[in-house]
N, C-alpha and C. Protein backbone atom coordinates (compact mmCIF):
# COMPACT_ATOMS: atom_id res chain seq x y z
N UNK A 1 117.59 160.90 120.15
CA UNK A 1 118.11 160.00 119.15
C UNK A 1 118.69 158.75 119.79
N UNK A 2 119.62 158.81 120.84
CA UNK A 2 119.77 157.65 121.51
C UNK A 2 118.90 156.99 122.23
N UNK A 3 117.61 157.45 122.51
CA UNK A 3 116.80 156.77 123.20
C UNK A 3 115.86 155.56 121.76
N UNK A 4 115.80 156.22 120.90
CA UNK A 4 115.09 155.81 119.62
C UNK A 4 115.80 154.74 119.02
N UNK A 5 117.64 154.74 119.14
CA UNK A 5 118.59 153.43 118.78
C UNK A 5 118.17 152.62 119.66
N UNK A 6 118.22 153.12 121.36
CA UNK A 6 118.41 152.14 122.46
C UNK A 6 116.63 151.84 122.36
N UNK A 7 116.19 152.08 121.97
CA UNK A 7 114.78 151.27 121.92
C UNK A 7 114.67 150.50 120.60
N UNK A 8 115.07 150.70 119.66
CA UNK A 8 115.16 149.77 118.68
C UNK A 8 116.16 148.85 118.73
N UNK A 9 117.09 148.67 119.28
CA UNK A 9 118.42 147.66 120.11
C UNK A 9 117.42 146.66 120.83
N UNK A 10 116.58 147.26 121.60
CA UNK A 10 115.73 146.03 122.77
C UNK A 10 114.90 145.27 122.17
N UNK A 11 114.12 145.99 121.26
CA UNK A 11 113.20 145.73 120.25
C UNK A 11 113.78 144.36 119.46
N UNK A 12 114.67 144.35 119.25
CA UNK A 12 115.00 143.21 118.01
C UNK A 12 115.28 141.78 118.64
N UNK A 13 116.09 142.00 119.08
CA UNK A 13 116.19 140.34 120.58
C UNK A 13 114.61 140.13 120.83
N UNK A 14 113.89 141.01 121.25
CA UNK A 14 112.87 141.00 121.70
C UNK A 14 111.65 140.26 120.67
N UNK A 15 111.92 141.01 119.61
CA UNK A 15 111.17 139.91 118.12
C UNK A 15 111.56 138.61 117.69
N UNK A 16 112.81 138.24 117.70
CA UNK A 16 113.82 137.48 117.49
C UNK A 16 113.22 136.60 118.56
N UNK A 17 113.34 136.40 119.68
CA UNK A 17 112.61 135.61 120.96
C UNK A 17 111.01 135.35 120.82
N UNK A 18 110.51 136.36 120.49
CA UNK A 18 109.24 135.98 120.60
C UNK A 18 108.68 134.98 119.27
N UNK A 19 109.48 135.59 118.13
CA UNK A 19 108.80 135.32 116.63
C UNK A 19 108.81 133.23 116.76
N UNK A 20 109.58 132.66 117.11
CA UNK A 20 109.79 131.45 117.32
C UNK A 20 108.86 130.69 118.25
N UNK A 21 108.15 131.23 118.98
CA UNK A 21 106.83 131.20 120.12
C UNK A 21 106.06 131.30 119.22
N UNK A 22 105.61 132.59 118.48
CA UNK A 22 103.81 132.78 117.71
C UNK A 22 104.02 131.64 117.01
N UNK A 23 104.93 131.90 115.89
CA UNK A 23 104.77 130.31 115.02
C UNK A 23 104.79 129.14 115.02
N UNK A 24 105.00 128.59 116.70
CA UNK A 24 105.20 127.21 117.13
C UNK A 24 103.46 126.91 116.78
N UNK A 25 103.18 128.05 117.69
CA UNK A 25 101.66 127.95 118.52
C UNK A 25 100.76 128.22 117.36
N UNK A 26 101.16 128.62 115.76
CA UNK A 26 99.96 129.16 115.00
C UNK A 26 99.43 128.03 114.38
N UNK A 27 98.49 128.03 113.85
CA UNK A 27 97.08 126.92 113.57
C UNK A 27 97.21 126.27 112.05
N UNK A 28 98.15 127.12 111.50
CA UNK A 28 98.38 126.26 110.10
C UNK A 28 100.07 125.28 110.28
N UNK A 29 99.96 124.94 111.41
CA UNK A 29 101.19 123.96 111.28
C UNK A 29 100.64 122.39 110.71
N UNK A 30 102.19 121.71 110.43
CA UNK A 30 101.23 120.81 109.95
C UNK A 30 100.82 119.49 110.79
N UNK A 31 99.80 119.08 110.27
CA UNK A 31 99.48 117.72 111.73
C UNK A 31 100.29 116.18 110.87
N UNK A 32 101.33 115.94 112.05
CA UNK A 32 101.44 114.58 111.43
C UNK A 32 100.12 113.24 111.54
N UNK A 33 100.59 112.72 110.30
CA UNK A 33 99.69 111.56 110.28
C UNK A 33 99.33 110.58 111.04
N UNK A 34 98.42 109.92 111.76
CA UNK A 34 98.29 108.69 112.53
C UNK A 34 99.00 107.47 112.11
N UNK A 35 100.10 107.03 112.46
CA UNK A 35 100.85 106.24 112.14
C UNK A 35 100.34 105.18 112.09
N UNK A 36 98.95 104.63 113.07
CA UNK A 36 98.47 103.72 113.46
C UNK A 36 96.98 103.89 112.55
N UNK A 37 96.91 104.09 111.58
CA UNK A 37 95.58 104.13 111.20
C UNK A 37 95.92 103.25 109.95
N UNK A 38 94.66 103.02 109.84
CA UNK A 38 94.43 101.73 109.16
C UNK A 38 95.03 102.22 106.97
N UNK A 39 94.81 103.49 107.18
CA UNK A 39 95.39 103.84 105.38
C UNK A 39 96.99 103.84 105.91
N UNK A 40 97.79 103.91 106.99
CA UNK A 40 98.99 104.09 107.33
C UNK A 40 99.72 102.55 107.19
N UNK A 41 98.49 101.58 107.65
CA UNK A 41 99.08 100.05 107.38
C UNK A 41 98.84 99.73 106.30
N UNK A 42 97.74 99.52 105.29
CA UNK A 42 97.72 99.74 103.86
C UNK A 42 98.96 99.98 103.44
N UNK A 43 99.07 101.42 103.43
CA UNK A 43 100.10 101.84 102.98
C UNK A 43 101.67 100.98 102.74
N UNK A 44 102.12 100.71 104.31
CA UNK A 44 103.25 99.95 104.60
C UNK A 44 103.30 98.37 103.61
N UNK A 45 101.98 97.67 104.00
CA UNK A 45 101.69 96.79 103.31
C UNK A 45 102.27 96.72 101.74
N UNK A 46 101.22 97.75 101.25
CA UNK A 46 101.59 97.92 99.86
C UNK A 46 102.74 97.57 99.20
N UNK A 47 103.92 99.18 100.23
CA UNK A 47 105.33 99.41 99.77
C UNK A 47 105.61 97.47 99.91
N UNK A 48 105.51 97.11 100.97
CA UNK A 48 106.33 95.95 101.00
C UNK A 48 106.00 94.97 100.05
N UNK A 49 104.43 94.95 99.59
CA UNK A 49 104.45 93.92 98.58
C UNK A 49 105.23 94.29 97.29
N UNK A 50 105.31 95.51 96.82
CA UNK A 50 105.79 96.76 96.15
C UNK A 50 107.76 96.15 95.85
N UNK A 51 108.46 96.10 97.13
CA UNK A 51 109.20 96.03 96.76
C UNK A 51 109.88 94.77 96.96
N UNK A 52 109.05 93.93 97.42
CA UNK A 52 109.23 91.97 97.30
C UNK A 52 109.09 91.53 96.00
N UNK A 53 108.33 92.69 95.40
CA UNK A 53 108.02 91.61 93.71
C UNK A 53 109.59 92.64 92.93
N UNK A 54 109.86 93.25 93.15
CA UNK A 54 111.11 93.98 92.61
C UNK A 54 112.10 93.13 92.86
N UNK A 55 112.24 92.87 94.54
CA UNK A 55 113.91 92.24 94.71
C UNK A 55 113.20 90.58 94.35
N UNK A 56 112.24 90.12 94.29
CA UNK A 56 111.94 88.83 93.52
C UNK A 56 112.49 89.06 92.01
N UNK A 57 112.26 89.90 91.11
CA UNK A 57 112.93 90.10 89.89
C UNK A 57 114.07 90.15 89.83
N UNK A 58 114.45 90.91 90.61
CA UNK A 58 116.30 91.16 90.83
C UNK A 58 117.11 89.81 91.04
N UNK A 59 116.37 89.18 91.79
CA UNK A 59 117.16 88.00 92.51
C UNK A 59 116.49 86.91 91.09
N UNK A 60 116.28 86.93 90.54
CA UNK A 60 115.75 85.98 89.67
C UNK A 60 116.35 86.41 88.28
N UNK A 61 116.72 87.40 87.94
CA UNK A 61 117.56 87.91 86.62
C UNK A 61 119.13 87.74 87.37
N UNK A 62 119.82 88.03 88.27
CA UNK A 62 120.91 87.30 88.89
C UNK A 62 121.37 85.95 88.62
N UNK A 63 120.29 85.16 88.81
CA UNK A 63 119.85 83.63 89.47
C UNK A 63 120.05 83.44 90.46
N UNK A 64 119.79 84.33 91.50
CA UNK A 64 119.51 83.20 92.90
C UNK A 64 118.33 82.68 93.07
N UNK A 65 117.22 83.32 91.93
CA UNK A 65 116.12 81.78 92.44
C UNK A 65 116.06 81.19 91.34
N UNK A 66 115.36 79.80 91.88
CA UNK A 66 114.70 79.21 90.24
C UNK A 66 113.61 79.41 89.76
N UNK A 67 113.13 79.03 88.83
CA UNK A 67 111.63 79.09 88.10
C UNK A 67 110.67 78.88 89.09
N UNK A 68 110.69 77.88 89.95
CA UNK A 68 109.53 77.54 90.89
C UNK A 68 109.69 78.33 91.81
N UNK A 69 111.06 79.02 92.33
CA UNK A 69 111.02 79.50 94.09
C UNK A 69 110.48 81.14 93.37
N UNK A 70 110.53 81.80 92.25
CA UNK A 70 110.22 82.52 91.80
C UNK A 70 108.77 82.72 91.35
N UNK A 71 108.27 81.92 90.55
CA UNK A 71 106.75 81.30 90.67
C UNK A 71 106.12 81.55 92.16
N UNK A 72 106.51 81.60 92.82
CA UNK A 72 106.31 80.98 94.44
C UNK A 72 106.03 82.48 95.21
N UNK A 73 107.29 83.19 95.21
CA UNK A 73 107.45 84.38 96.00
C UNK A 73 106.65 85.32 95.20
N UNK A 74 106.92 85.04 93.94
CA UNK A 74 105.82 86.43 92.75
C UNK A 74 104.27 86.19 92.97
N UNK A 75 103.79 84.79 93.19
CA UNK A 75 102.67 84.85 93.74
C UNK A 75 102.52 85.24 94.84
N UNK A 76 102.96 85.48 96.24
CA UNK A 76 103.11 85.61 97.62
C UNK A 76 102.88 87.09 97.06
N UNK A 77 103.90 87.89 96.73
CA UNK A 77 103.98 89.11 96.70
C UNK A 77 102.43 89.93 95.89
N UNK A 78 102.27 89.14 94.72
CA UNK A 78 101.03 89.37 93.95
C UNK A 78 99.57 89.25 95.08
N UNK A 79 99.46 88.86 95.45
CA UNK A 79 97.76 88.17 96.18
C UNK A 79 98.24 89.06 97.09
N UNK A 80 99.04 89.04 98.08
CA UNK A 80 99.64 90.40 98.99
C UNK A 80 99.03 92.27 98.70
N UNK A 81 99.39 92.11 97.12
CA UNK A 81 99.29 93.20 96.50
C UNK A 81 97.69 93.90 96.63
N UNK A 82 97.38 92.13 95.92
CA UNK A 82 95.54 91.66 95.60
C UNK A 82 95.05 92.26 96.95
N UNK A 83 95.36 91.97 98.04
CA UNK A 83 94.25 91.91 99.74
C UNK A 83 94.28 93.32 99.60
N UNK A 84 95.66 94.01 99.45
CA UNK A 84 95.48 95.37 99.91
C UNK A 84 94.58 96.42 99.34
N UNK A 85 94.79 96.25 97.99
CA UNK A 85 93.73 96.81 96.75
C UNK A 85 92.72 96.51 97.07
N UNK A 86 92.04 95.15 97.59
CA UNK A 86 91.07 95.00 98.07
C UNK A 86 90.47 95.70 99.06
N UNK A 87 91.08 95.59 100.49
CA UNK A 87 90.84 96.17 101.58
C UNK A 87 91.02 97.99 101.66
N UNK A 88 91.67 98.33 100.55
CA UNK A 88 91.58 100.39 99.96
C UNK A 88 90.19 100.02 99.51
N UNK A 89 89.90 99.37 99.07
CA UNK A 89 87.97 99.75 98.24
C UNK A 89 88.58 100.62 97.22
N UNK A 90 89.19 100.57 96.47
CA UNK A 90 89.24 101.42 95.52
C UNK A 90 88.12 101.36 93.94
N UNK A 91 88.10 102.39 93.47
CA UNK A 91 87.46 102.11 91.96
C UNK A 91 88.41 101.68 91.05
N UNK A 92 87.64 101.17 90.23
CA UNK A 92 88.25 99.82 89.27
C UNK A 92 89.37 100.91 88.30
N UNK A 93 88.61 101.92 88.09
CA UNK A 93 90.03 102.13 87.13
C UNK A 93 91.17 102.88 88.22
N UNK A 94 90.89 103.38 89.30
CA UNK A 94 92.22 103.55 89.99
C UNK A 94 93.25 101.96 90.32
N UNK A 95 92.55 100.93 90.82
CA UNK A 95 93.06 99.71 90.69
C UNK A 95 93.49 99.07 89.47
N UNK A 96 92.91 99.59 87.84
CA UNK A 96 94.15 99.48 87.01
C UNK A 96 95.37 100.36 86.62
N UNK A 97 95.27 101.72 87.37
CA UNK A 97 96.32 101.97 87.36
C UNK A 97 97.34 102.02 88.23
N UNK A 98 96.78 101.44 89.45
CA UNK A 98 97.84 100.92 90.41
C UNK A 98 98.57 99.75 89.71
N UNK A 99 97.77 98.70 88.91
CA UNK A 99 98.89 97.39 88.87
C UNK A 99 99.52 97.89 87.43
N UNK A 100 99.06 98.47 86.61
CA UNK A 100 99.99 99.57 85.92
C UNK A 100 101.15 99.72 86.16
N UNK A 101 101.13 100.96 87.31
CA UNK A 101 102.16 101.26 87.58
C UNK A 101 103.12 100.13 88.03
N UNK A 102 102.46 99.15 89.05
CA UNK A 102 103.28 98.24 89.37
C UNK A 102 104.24 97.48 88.44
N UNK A 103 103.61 97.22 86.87
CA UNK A 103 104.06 96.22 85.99
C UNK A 103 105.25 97.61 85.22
N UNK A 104 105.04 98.70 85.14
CA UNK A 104 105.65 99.03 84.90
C UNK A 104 107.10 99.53 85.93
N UNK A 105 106.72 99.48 87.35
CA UNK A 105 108.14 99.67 88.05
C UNK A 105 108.93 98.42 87.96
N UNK A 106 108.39 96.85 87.83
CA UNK A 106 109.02 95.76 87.88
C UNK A 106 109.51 95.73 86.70
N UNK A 107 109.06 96.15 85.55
CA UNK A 107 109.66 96.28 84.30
C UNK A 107 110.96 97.10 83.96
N UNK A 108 110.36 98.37 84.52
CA UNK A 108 112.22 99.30 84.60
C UNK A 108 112.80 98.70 85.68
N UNK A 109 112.70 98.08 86.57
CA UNK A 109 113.47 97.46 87.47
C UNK A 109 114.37 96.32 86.48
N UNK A 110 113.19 95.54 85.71
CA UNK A 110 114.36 94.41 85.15
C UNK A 110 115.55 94.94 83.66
N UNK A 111 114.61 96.19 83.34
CA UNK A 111 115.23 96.72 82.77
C UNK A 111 117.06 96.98 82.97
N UNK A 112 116.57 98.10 84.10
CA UNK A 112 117.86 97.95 84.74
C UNK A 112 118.95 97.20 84.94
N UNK A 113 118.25 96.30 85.58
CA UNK A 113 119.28 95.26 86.07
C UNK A 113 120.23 94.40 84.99
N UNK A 114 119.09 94.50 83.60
CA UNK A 114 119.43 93.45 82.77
C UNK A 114 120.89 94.44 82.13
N UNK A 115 120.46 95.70 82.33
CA UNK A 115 121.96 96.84 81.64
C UNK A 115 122.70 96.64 82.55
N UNK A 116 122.02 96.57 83.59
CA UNK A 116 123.86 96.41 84.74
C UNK A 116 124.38 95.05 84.59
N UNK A 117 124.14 93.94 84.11
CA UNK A 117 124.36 92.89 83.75
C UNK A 117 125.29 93.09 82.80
N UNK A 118 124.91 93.60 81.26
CA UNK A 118 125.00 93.26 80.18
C UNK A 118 126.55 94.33 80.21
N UNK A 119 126.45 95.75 80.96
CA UNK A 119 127.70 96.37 81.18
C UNK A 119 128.98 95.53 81.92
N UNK A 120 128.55 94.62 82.92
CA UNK A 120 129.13 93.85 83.72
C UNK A 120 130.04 92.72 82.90
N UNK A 121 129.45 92.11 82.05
CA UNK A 121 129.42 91.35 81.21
C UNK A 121 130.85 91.45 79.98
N UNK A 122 130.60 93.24 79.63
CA UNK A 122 131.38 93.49 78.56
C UNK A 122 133.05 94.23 79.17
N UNK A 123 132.78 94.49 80.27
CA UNK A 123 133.98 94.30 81.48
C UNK A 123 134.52 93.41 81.23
């Protein structure tokens, strides 16, 4: 009986040590992405045109820009938007529901802002 504890005593450190080894080494881990691949810059691209036409809204329901410097940067950010959609090759109706979505995040964005305003306001 003590040999059967003292072998199940060694046993457990012994799993405990090893179990952290098999699963480093097993084949369904996951592979990170190529940071450097060309859907990885897309990507980055995107977000940034993504969130230039947002803080362009923000800063323009504030007023720190005017009509023209706003005109200005919303186009920059837009044609930005345009190359990338372009350069994904995407199909036409996934590309309308990308600028979809887009018109609708700039929309709850001004949404927003216009309530944090209007709360600000009644302060």
């Amino acid at each position: 009986m003590v040999i059967l504890i003292s072998l199940v005593l060694c046993l457990f450190p012994l799993i405990l040590i090893i179990f952290p080894l098999i699963r480093k080494y097993s084949a369904s881990e996951f592979i990170p992405q190529d940071e450097s691949s060309l859907f990885s810059d897309l990507e980055r691209r995107w977000d940034s045109a993504i969130e230039g036409l947002r803080s362009t809204e923000l800063e323009r329901m504030v007023g720190n820009l005017h009509d023209q410097d706003y005109e200005w940067l919303k186009n920059i950010h837009l044609f930005e938007a345009a190359l990338v959609l372009k350069a994904l090759d995407l199909q036409e109706s996934e590309q309308n529901a990308l600028i979809e979505e887009v018109k609708m995040e700039v929309f709850r964005t001004v949404l927003i802002s216009q309530e944090k305003y209007n709360l600000e306001e009644k302060d």
